[in-house]
N, C-alpha and C. Protein backbone atom coordinates (compact mmCIF):
# COMPACT_ATOMS: atom_id res chain seq x y z
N UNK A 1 0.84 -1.17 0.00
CA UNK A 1 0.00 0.00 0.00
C UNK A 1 0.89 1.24 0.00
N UNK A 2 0.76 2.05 -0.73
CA UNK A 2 1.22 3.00 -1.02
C UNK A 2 0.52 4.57 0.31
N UNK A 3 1.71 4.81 0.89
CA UNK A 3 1.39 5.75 1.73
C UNK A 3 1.72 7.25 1.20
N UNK A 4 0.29 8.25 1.21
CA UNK A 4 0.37 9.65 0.90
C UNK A 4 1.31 10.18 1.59
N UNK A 5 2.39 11.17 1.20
CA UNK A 5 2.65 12.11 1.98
C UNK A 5 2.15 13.28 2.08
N UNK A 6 2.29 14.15 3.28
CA UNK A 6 1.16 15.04 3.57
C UNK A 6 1.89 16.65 3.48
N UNK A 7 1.86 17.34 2.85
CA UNK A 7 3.00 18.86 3.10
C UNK A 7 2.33 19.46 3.94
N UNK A 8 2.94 20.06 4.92
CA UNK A 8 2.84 20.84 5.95
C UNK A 8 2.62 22.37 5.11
N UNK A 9 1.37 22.83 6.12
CA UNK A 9 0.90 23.80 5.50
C UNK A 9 1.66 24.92 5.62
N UNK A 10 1.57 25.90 4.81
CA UNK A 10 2.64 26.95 4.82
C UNK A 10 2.33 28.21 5.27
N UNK A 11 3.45 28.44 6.20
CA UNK A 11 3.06 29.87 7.25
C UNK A 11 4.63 30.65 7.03
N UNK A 12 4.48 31.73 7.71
CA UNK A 12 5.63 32.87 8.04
C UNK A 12 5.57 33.65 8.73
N UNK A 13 6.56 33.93 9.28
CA UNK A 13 6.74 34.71 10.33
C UNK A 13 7.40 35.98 10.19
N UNK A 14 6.65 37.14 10.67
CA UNK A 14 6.86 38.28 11.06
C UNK A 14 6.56 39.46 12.32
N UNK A 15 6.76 40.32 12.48
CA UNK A 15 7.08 41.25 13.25
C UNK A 15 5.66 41.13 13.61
N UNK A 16 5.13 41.48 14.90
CA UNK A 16 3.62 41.72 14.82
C UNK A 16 3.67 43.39 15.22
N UNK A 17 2.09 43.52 14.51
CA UNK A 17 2.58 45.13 14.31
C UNK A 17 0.68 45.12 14.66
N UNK A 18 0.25 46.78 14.95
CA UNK A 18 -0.74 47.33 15.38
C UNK A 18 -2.07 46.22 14.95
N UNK A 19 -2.18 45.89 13.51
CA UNK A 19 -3.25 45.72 12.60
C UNK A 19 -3.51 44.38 13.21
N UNK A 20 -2.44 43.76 13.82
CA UNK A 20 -2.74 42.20 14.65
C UNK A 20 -3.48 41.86 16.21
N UNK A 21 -3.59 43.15 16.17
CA UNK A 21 -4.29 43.02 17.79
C UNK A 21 -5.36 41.97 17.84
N UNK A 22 -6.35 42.13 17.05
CA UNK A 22 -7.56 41.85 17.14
C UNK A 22 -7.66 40.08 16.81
N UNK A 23 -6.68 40.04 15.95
CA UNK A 23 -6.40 38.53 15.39
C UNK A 23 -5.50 37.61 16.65
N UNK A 24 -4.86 38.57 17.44
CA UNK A 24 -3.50 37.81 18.21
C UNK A 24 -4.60 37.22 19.70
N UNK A 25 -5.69 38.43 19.68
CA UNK A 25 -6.98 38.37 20.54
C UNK A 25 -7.95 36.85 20.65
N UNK A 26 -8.00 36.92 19.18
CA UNK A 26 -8.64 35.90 18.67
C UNK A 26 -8.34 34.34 19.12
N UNK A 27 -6.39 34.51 18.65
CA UNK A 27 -5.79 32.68 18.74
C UNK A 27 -5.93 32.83 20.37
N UNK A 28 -5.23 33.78 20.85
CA UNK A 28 -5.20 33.77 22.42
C UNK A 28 -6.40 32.95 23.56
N UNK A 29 -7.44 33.77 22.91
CA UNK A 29 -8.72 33.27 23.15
C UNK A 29 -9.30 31.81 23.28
N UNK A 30 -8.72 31.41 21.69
CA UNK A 30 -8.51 30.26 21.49
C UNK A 30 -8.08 29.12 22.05
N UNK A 31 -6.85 29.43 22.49
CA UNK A 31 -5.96 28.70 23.18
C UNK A 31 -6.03 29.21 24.78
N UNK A 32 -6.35 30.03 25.01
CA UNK A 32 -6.73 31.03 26.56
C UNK A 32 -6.48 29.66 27.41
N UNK A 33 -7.66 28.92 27.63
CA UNK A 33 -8.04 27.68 28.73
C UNK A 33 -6.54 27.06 28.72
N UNK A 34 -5.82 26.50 28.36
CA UNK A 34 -4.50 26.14 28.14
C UNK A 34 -3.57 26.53 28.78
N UNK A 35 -3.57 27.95 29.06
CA UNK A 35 -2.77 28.64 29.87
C UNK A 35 -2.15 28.58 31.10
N UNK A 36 -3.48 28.62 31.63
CA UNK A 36 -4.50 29.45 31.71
C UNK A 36 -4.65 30.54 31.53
N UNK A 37 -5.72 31.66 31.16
CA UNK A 37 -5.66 32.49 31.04
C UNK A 37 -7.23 33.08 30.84
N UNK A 38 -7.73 33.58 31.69
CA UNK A 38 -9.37 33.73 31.86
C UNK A 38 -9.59 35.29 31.19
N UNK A 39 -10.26 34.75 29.88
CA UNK A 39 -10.79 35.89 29.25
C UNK A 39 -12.18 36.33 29.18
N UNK A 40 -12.82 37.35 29.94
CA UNK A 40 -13.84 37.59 30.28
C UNK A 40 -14.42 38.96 29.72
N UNK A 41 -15.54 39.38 29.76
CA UNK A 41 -15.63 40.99 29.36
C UNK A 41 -14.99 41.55 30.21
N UNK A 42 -14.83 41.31 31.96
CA UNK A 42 -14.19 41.98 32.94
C UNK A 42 -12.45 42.31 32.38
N UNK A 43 -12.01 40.91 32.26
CA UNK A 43 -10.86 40.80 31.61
C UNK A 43 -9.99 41.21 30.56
N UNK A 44 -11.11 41.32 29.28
CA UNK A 44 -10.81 41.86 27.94
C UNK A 44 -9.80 42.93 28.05
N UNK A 45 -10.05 43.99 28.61
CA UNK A 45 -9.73 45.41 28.48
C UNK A 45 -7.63 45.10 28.93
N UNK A 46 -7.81 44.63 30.07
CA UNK A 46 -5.88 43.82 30.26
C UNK A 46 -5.42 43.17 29.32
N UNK A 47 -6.13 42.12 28.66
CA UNK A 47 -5.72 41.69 27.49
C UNK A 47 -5.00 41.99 26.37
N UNK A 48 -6.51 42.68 26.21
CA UNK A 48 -5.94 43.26 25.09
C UNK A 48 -4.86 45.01 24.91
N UNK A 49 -4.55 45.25 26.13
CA UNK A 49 -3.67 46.07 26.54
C UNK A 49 -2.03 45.44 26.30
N UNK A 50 -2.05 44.16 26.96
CA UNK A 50 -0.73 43.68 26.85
C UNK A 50 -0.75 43.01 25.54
N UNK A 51 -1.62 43.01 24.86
CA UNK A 51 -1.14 42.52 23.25
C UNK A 51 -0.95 43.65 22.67
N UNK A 52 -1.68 45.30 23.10
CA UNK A 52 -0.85 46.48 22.32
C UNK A 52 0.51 46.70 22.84
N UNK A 53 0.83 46.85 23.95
CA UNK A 53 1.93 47.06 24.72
C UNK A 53 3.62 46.24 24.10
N UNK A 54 2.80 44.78 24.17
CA UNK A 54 3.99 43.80 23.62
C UNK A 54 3.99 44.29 21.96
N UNK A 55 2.91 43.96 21.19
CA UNK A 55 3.27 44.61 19.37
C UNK A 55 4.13 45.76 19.62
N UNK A 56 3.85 46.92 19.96
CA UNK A 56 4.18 48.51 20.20
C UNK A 56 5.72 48.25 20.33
N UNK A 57 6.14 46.92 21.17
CA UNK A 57 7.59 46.78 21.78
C UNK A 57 8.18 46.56 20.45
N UNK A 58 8.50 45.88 19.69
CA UNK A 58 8.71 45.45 17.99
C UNK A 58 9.12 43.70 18.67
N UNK A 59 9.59 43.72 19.72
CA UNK A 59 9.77 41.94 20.28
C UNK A 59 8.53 41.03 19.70
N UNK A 60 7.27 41.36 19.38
CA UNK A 60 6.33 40.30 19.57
C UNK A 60 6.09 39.78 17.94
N UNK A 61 5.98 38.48 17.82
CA UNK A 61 5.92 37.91 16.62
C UNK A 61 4.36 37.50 16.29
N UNK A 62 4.09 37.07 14.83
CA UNK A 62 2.90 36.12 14.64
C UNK A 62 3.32 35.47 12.83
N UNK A 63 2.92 34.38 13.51
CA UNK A 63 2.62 33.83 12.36
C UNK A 63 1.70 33.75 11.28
N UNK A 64 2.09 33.42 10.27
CA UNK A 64 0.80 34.28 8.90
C UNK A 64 0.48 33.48 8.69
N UNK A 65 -0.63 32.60 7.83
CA UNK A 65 -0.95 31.37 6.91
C UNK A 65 -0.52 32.08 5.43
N UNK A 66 -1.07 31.45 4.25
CA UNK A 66 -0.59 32.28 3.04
C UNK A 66 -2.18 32.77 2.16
N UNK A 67 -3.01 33.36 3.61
CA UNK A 67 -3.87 34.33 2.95
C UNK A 67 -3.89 35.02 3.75
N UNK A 68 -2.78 35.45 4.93
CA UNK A 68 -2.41 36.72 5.84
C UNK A 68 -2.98 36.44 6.84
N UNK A 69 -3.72 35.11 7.55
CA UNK A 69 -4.14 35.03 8.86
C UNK A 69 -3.23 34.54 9.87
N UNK A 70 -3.50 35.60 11.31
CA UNK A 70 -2.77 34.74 12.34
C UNK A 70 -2.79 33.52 12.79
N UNK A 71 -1.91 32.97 12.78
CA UNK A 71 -2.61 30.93 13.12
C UNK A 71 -1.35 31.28 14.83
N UNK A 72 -0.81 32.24 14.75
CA UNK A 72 0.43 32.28 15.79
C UNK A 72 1.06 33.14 16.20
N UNK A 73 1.44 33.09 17.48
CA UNK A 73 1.80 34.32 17.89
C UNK A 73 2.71 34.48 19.45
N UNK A 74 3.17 34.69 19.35
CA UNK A 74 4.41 35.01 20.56
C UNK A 74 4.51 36.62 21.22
N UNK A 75 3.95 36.73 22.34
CA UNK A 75 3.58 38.54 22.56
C UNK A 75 4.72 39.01 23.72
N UNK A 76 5.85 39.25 23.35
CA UNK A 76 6.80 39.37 24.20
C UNK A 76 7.42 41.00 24.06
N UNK A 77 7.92 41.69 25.44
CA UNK A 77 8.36 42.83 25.47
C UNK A 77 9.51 43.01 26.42
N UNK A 78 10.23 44.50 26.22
CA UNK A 78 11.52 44.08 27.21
C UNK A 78 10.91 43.95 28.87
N UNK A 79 11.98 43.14 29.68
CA UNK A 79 11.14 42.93 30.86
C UNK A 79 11.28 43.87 31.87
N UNK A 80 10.77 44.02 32.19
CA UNK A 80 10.77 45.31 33.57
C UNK A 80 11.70 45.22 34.86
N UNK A 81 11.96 43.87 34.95
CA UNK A 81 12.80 43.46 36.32
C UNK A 81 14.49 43.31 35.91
N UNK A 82 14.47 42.90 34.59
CA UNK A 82 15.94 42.24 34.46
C UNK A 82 16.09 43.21 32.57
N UNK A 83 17.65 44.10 33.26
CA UNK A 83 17.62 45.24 32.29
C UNK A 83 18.46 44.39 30.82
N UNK A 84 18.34 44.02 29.62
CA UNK A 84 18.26 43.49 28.70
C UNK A 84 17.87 42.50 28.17
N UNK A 85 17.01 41.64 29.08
CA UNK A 85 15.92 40.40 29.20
C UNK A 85 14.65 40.98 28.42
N UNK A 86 14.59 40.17 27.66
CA UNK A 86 13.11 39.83 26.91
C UNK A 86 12.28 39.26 27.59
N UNK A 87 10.51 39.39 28.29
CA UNK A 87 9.85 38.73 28.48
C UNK A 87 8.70 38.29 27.73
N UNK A 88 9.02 37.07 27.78
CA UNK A 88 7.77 36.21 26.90
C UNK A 88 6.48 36.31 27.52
N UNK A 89 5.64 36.98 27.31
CA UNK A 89 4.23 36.74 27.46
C UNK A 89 3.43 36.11 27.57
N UNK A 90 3.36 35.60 26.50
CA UNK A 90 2.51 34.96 25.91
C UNK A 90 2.96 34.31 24.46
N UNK A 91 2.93 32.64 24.54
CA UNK A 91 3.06 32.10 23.08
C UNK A 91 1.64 31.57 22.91
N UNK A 92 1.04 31.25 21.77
CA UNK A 92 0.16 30.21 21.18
C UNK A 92 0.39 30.15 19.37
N UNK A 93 -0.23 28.54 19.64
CA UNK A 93 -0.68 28.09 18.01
C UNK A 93 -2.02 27.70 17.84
N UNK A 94 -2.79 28.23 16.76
CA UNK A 94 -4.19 27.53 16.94
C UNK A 94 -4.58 26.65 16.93
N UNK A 95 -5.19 26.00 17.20
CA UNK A 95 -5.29 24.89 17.01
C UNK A 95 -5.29 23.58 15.95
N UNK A 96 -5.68 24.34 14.90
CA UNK A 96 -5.59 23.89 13.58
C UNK A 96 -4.08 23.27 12.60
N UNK A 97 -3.37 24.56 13.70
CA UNK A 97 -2.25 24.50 13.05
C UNK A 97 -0.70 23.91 14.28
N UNK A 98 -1.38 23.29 15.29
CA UNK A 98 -0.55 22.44 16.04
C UNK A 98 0.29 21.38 15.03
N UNK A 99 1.55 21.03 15.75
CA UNK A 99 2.72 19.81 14.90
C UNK A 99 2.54 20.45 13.68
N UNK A 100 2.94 21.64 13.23
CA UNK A 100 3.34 22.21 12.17
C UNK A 100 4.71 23.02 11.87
N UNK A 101 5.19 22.88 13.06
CA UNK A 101 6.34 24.00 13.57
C UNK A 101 6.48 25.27 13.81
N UNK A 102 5.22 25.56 13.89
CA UNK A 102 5.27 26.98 14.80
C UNK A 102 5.68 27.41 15.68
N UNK A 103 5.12 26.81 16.55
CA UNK A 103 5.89 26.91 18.18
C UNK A 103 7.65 26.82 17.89
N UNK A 104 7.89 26.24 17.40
CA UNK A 104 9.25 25.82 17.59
C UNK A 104 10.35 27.00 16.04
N UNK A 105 9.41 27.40 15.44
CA UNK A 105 9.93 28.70 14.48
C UNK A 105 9.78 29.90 15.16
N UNK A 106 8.74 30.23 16.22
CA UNK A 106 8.20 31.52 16.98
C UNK A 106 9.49 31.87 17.95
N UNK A 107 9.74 30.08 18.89
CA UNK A 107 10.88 30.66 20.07
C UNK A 107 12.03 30.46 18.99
N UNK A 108 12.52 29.79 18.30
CA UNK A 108 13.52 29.88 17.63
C UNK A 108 14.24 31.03 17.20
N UNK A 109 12.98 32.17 16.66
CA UNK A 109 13.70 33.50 15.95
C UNK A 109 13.99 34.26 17.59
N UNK A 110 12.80 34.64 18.49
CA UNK A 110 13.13 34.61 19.68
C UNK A 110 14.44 34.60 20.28
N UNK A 111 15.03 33.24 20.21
CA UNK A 111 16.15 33.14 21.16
C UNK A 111 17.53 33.35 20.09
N UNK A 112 17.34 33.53 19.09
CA UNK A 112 18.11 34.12 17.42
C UNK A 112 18.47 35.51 17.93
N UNK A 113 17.49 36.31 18.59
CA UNK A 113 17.54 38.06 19.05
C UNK A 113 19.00 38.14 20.00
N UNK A 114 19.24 36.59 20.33
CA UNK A 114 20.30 36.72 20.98
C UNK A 114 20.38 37.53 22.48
N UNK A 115 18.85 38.29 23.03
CA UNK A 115 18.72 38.50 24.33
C UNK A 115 18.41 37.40 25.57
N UNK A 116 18.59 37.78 26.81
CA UNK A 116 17.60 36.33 27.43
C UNK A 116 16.67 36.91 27.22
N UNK A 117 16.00 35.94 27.63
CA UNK A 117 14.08 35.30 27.58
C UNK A 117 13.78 35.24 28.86
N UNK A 118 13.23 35.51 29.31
CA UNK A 118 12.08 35.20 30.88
C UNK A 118 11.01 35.17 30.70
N UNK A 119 10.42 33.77 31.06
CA UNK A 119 8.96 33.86 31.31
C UNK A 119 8.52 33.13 32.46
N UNK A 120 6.69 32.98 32.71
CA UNK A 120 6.65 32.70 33.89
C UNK A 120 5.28 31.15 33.46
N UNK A 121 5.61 30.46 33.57
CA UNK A 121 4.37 29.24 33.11
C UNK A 121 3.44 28.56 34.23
N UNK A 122 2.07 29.18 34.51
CA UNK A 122 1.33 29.03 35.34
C UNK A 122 1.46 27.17 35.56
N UNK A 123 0.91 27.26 36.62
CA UNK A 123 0.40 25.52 37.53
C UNK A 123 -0.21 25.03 36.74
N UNK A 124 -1.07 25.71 36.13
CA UNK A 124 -2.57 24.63 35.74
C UNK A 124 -2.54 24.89 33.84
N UNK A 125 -1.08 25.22 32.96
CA UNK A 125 -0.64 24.84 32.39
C UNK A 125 -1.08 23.50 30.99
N UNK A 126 -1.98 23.73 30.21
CA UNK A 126 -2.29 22.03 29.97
C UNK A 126 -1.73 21.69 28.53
N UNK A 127 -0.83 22.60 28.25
CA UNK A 127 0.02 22.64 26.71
C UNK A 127 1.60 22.33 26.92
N UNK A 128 1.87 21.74 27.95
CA UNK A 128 3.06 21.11 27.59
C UNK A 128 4.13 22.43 28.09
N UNK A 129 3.69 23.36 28.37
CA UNK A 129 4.78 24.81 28.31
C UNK A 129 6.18 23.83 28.92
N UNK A 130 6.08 23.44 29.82
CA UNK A 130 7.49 23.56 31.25
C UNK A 130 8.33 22.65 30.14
N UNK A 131 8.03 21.40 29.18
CA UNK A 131 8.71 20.60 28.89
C UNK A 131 9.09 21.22 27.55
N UNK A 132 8.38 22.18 26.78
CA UNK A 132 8.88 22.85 25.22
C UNK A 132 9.78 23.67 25.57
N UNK A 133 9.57 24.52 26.81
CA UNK A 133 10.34 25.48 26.71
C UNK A 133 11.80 24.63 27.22
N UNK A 134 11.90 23.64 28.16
CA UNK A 134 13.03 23.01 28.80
C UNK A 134 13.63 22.42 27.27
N UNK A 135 13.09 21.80 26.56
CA UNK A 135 13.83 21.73 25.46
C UNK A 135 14.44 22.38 24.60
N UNK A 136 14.19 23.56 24.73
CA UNK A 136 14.56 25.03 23.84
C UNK A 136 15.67 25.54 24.76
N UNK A 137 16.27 25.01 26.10
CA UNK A 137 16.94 25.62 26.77
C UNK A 137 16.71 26.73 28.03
N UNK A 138 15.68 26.84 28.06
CA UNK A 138 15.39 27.40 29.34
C UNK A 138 15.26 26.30 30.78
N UNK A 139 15.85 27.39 31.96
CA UNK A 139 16.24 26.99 32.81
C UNK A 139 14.99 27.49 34.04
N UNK A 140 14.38 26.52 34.75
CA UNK A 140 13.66 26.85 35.87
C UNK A 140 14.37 27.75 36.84
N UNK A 141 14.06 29.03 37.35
CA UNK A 141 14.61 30.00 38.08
C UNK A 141 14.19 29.89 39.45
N UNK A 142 12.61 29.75 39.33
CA UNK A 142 12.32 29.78 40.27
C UNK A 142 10.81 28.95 40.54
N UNK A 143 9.94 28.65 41.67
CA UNK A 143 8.64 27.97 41.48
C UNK A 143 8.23 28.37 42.72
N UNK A 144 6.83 28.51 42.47
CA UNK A 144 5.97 28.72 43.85
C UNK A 144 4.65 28.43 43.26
N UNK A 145 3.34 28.30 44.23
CA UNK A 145 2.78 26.92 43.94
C UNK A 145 1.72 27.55 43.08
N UNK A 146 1.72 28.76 42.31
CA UNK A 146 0.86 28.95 41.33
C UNK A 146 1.48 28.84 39.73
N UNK A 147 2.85 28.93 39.99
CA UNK A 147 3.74 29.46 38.83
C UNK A 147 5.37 29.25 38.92
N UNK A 148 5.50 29.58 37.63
CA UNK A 148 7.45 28.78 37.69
C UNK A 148 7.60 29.60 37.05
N UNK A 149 8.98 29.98 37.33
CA UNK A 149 9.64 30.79 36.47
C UNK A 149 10.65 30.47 35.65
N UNK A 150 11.06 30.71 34.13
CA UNK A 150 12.15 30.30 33.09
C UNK A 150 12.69 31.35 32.49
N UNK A 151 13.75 30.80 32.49
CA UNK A 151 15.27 31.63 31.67
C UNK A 151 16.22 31.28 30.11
N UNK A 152 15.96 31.75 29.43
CA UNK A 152 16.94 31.17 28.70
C UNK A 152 18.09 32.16 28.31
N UNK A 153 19.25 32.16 28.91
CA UNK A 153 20.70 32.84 28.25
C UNK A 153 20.91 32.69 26.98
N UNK A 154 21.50 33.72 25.81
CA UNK A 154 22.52 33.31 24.83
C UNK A 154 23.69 32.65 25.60
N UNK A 155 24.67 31.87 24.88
CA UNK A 155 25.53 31.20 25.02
C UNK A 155 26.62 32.34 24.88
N UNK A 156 27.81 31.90 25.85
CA UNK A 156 29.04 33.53 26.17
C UNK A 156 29.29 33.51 24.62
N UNK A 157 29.74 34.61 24.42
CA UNK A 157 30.85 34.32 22.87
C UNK A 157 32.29 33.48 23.34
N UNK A 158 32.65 32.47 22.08
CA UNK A 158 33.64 31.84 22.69
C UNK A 158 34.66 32.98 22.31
N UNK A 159 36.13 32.38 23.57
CA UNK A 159 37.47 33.20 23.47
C UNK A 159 38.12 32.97 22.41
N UNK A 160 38.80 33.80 21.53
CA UNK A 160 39.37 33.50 19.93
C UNK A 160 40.38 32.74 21.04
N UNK A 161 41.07 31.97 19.89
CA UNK A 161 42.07 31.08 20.32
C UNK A 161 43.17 31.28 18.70
C-alpha cells in the first residue's frame, strides 16, 4: 500500500505590528483555557492592553498562513525586572495549526535576538509549556505553587584562540 505524503501547510513569520491586535486576541482566546488564562468581558480590556503594549515593543511575533491570517503568535516585550531580558508573554498556536512547527519557528527566531528570555508558566498549564520550553533551553529560576519561572541565556561568545 502506497502511503500519501502530507506537506505541511505553509506559514511565516513576522514582526507583529498594530493591525494584529484583534487577530493575536482571537488565537489567544482560542488557546486562553490552556494557559490558563481567563478571558472575560471583565478581563478583555488587560488583554488586550498587553497585546498592544507587547506589538508597540517590535519583540512580539505572529505567524501568517498564506492568505495573511494569524494561526500564531508570541507577545513578548523588554522585561521590567531584568535590564536586557526579553519577556515572553505569551506564546500560542491555533489549534488547527498544532505539529506544524510553529511553536518551535516563533521561540527559535526569539532566542536568534540573541537576548535572554524570561517567562513565567502558570500551575494549571495544559500545553506542555514547562517541557517545550526546557527543550529550547530554558532553565527553571524559580517555582511557587501557582507558577514557575524560566530563563533562557545566549551562550558567552567563545574566546578566539
Amino acid at each position: 500500500m502506497e502511503r500519501k505524503l502530507t506537506q505541511k501547510p505553509a506559514y511565516s513569520l513576522r514582526t507583529a505590528t498594530d493591525a494584529d491586535h484583534s487577530a493575536i486576541y482571537d488565537v489567544l482566546e482560542e488557546v486562553g483555557s490552556e494557559i490558563p488564562i481567563e478571558l472575560s468581558d471583565e478581563t478583555r480590556a488587560a488583554a488586550e492592553y498587553e497585546i498592544v503594549t507587547c506589538c508597540a515593543s517590535g519583540r512580539s511575533l505572529v505567524a501568517i498562513d498564506d492568505h495573511q491570517n494569524v494561526v500564531g503568535f508570541a507577545l513578548a516585550r523588554p522585561d521590567l525586572h531584568t535590564r536586557g531580558a526579553v519577556s515572553l508573554r505569551y506564546i500560542g498556536v491555533s489549534k488547527d495549526w498544532r505539529k506544524s512547527g510553529i511553536f518551535a519557528a516563533l521561540t527559535g527566531q526569539l532566542l536568534k535576538a540573541g537576548a535572554p528570555l524570561v517567562t513565567t508558566v502558570l500551575t494549571g498549564n495544559k500545553s506542555r509549556m514547562v517541557e517545550l520550553l526546557t527543550k529550547k533551553g530554558f532553565v527553571q529560576t524559580a517555582k511557587k505553587e501557582s507558577e514557575a519561572n524560566f530563563r533562557w541565556d545566549p551562550a558567552p561568545p567563545k574566546a578566539p584562540y
